[in-house]
Protein backbone atom coordinates (compact mmCIF):
# COMPACT_ATOMS: atom_id res chain seq x y z
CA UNK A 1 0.00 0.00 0.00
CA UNK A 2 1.45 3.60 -1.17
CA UNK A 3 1.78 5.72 1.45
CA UNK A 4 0.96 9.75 1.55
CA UNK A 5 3.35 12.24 0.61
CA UNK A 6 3.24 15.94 2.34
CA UNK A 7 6.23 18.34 1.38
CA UNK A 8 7.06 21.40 4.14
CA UNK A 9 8.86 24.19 2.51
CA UNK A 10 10.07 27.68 3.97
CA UNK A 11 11.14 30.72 2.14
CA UNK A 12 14.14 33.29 4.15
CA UNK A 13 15.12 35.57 2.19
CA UNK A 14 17.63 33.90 -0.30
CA UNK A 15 17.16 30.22 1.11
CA UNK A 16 14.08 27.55 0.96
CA UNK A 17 14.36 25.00 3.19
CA UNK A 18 12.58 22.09 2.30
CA UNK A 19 11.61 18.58 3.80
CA UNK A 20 9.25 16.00 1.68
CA UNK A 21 7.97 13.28 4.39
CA UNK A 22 5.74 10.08 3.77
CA UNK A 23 3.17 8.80 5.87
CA UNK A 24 2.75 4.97 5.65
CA UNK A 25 1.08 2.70 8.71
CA UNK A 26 1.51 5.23 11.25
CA UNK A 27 5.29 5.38 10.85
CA UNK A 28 6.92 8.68 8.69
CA UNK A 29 9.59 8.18 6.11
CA UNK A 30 11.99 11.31 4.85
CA UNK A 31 11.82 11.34 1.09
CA UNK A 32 14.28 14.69 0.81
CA UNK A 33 15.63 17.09 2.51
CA UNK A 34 17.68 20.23 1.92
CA UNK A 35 17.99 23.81 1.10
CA UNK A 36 18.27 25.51 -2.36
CA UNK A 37 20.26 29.28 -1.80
CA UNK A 38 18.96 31.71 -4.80
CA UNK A 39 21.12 34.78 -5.69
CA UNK A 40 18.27 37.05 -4.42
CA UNK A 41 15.39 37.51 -1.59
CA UNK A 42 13.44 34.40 -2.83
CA UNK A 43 10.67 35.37 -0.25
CA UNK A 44 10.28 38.97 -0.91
CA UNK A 45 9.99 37.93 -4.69
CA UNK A 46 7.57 35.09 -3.54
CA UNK A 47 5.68 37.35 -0.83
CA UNK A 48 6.32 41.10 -1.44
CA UNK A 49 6.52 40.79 -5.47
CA UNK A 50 9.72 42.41 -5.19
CA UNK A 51 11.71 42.00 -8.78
CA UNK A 52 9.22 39.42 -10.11
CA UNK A 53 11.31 38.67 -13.06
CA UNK A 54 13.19 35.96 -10.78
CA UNK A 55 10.06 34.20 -9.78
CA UNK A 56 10.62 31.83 -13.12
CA UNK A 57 13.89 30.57 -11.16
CA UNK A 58 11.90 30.11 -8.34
CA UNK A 59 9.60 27.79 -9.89
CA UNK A 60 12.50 26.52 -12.12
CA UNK A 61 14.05 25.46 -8.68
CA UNK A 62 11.26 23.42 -7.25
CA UNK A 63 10.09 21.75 -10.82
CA UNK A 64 14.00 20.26 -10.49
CA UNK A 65 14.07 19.80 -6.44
CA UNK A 66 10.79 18.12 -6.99
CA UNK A 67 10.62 16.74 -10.25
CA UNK A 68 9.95 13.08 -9.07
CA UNK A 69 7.32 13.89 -5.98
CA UNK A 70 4.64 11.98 -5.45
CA UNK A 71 3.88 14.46 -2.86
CA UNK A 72 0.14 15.63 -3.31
CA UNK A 73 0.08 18.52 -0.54
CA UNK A 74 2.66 21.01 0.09
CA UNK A 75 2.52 23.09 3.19
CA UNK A 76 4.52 26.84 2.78
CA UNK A 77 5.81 27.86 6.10
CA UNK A 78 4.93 31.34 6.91
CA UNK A 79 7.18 33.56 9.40
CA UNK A 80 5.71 35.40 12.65
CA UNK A 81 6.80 38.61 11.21
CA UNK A 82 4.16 37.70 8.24
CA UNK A 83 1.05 36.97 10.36
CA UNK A 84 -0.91 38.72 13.09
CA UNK A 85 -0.62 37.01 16.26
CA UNK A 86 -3.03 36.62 19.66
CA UNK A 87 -4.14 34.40 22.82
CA UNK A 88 -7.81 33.87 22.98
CA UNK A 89 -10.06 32.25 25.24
CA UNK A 90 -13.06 30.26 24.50
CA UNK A 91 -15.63 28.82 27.27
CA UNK A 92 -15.06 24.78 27.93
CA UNK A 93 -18.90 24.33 26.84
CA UNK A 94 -18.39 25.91 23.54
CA UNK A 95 -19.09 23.71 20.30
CA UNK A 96 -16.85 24.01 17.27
CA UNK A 97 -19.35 26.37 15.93
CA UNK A 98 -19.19 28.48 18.43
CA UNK A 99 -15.50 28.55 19.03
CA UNK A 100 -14.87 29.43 15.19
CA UNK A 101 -17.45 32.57 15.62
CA UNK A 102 -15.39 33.33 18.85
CA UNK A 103 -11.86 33.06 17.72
CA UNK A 104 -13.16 34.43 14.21
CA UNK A 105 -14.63 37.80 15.85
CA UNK A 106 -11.32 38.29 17.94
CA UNK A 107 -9.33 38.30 14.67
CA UNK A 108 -10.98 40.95 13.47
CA UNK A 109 -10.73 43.32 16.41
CA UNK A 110 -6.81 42.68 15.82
CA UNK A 111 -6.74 43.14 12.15
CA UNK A 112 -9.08 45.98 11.86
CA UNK A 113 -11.86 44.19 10.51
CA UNK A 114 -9.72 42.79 7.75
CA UNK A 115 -11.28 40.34 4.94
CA UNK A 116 -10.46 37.35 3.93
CA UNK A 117 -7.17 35.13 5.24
CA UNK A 118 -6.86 31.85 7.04
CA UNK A 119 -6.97 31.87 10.70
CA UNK A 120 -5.11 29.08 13.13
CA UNK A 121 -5.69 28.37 16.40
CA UNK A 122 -3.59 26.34 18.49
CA UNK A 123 -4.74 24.72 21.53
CA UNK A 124 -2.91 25.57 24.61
CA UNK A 125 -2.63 23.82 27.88
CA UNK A 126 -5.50 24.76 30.28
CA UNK A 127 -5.07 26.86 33.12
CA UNK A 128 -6.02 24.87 35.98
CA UNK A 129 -9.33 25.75 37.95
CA UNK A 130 -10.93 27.39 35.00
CA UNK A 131 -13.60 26.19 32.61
CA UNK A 132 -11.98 28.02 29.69
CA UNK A 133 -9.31 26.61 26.90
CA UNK A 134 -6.40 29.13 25.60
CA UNK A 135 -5.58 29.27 21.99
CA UNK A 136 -2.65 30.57 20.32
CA UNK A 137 -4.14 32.45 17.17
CA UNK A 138 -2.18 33.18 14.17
CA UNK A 139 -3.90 35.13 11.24
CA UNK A 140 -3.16 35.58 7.84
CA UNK A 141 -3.27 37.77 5.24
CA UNK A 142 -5.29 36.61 2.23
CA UNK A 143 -2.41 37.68 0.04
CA UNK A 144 0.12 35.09 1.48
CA UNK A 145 -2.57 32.30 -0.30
CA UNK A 146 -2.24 34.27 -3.37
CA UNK A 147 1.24 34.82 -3.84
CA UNK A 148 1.58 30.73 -3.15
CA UNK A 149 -0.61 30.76 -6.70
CA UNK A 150 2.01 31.97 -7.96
CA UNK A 151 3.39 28.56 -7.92
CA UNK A 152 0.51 26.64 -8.48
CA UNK A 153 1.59 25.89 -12.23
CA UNK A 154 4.85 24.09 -11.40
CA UNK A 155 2.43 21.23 -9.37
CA UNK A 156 -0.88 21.97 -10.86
CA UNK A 157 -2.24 18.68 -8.93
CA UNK A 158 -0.90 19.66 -5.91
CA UNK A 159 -2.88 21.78 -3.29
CA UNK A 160 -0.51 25.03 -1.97
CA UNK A 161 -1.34 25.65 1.66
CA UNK A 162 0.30 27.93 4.00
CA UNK A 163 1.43 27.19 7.15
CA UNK A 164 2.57 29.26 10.43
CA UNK A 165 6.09 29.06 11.49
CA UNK A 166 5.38 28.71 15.13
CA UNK A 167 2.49 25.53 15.45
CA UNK A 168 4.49 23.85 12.52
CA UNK A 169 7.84 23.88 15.02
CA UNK A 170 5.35 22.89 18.13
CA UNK A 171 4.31 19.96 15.47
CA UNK A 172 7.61 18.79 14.77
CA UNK A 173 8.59 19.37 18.50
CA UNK A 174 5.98 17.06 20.13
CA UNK A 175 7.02 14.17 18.06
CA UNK A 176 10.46 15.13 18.65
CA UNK A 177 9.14 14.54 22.73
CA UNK A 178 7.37 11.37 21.45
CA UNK A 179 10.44 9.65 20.07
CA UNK A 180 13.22 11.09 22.96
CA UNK A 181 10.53 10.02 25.49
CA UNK A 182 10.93 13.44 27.02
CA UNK A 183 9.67 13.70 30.21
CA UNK A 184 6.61 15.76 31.28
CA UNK A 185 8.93 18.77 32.59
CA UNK A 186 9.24 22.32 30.84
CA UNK A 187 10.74 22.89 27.97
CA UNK A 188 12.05 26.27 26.07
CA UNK A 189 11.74 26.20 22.24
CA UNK A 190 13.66 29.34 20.65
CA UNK A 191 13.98 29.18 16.71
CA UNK A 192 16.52 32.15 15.02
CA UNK A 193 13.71 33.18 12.62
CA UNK A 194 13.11 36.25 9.70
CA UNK A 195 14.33 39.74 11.65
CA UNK A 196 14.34 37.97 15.03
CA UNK A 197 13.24 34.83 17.60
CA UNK A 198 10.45 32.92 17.81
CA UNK A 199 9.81 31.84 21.88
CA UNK A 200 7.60 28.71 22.34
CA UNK A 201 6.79 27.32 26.23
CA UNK A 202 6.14 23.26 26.22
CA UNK A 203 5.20 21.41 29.28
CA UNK A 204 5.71 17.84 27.73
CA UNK A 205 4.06 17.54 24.71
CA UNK A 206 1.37 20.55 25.57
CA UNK A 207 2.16 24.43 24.22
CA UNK A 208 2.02 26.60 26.87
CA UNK A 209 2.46 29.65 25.06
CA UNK A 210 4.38 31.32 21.82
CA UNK A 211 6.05 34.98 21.21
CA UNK A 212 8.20 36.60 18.47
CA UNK A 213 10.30 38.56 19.68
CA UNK A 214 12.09 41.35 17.17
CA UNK A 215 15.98 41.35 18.72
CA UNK A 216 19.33 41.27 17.51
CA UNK A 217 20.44 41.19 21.46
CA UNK A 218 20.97 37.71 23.21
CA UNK A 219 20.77 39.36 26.50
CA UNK A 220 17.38 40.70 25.34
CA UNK A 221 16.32 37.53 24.24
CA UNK A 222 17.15 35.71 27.17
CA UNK A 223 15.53 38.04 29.54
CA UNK A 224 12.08 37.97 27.55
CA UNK A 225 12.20 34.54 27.44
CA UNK A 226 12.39 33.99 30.68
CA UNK A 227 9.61 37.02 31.54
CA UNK A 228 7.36 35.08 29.41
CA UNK A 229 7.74 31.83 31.48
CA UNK A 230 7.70 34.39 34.72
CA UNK A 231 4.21 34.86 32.98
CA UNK A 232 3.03 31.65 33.00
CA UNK A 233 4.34 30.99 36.32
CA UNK A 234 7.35 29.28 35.52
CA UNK A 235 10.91 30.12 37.20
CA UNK A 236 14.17 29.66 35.24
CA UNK A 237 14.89 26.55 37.43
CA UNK A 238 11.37 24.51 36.19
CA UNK A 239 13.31 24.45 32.46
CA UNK A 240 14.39 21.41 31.82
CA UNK A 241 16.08 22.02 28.14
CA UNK A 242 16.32 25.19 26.14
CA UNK A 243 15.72 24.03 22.09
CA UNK A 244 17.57 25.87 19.24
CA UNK A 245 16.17 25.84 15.77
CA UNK A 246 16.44 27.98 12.61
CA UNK A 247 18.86 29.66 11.59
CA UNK A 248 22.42 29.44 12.93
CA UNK A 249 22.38 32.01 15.79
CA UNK A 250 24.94 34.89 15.98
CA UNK A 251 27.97 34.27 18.25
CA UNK A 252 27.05 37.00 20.84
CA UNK A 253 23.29 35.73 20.97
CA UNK A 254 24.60 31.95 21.55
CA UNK A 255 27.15 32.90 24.19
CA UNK A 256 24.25 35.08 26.09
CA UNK A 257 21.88 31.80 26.10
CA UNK A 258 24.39 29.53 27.19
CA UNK A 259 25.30 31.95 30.21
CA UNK A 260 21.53 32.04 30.68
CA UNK A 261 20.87 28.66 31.30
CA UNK A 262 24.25 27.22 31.25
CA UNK A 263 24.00 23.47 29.95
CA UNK A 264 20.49 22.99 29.18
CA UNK A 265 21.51 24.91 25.97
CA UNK A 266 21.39 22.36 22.83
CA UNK A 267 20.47 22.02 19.56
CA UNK A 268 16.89 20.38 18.70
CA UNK A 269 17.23 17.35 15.75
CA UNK A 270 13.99 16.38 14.35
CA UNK A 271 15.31 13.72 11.77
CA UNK A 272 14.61 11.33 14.67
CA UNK A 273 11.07 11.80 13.62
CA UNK A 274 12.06 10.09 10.26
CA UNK A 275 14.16 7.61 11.74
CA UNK A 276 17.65 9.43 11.66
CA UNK A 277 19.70 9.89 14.90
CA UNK A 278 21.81 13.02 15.46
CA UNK A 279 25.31 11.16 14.09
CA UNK A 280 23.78 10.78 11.03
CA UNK A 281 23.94 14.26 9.74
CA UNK A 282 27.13 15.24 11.85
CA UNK A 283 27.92 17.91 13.92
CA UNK A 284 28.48 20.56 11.23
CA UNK A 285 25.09 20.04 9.47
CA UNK A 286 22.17 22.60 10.52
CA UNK A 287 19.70 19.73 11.20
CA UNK A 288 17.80 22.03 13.35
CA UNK A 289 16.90 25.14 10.83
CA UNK A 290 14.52 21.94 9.41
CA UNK A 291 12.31 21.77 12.54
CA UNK A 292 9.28 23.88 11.08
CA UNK A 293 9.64 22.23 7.41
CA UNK A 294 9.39 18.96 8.99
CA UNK A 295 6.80 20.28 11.34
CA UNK A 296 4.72 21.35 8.43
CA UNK A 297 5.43 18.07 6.27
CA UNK A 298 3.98 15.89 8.86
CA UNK A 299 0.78 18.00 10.17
């Protein structure tokens, strides 16, 4: 029996990341895996239609990557700095109906009443003694669908689907947790993202919350991250490991982690969701900046 194939992909600027993952019996198999790097902002050509004479190379790029998928869905990561973000609350007797009208009117307070777009709610771990559930929202923008048209004639089959950065990370994450057999302690997820960090809180395999933070300071980012787990009630002791992903941080913002929280400091792999241990890749290989593309091949 043939099994499903999903593709995650992720424009930065001059890179796509990309991770094509099949889904056979329960078990997930990696089909590719890799990064292209263009000669120009790939994303803002993809996203902001800047110099849209290159976005034949773009498409030129993923006909070849892809030429043999059998992949039916892809799934476009999209970067905090691209969506409108927000924690709701919904009451615990609330059907689905009524949780989509709820979460739906709340993004439009924060996007001033803005058509169209694709909303996202992730479910966060309840707050104890309360008969609501949290949700981490992420809106957006009906143009991010339509600039992934754009692409629609290299896999005319294929259905183009955006995907936010941060709940395709906490994806890849809790099967990360799943296969490690992490433990039901706290855990600090901080990916080096598009003009700065994203911030996720995990207590085993539930989110407790997610922030982007716009830094180029590691002492900044270290003391926000640790305000938003102050937040939450969480003390710098209750972290168990602090997860890097993304893109390879800067020497300063490293060095002002690791003096943060010292030894819990390490580098997240999610090949072991596929089957491939750390020693596989080898120290010098970014395994890590693939957490959301893997995140988003396997949702």
């Amino acid at each position: 029996m043939a099994g499903i194939s999903t593709a995650g992909v992720e424009f930065s600027r001059d890179l796509m990341r990309y991770a094509e993952v099949e889904r056979r019996e329960g078990h997930f198999k990696l089909v590719r895996l890799g990064s292209c790097e263009f000669g120009f902002d790939a994303a803002g050509v993809l996203f902001d239609r800047l110099t849209p004479q290159f976005l034949d190379a773009i498409r030129e790029a993923m006909a070849d990557i892809f030429k043999d998928t059998t992949a039916s869905r892809f799934r476009f990561v999209i970067p905090s700095r691209r969506q409108t973000r927000f924690t709701t609350t919904v009451p615990e007797d609330a059907d689905i109906n009524m949780r989509t009208d709820l979460v739906g009117y709340d993004a439009r307070l924060f996007t001033a009443n803005q058509e169209g777009g694709d909303i996202f709610p992730l479910h966060l771990q309840r707050v104890q003694n309360t008969d609501v559930h949290r949700f981490a929202v992420s809106h957006l923008d009906a143009s991010i669908s339509q600039s992934l048209k754009q692409l629609q004639p290299v896999f005319p089959e294929a259905n183009l689907d955006p995907v936010p950065a941060m709940p395709a990370a906490v994806t890849a994450f809790l099967q990360v947790a799943y296969h490690l057999h992490l433990s039901s302690r706290t855990y600090l997820l901080i990916g080096a993202v598009e003009e700065g960090y994203d911030v996720i809180f995990a207590q085993g395999t539930e989110p407790l919350a997610q922030e982007f933070l716009s830094t180029e300071s590691g002492a900044d980012l270290a003391y926000h991250a640790v305000l938003l787990g102050h937040r939450l009630g969480l003390t710098w002791t209750d972290i168990e490991t602090v997860f890097l992903y993304g893109s390879q941080l800067p020497e300063a913002v490293a060095a002002a982690l690791e003096e943060a929280f010292g030894p819990r400091v390490e580098r997240i792999n999610p090949g072991v969701v596929v089957g491939l241990e750390g020693d596989h890749f080898g120290d010098d290989y970014p395994i890590e900046s693939f957490l959301p593309v893997v995140g988003a091949a396997i949702q």
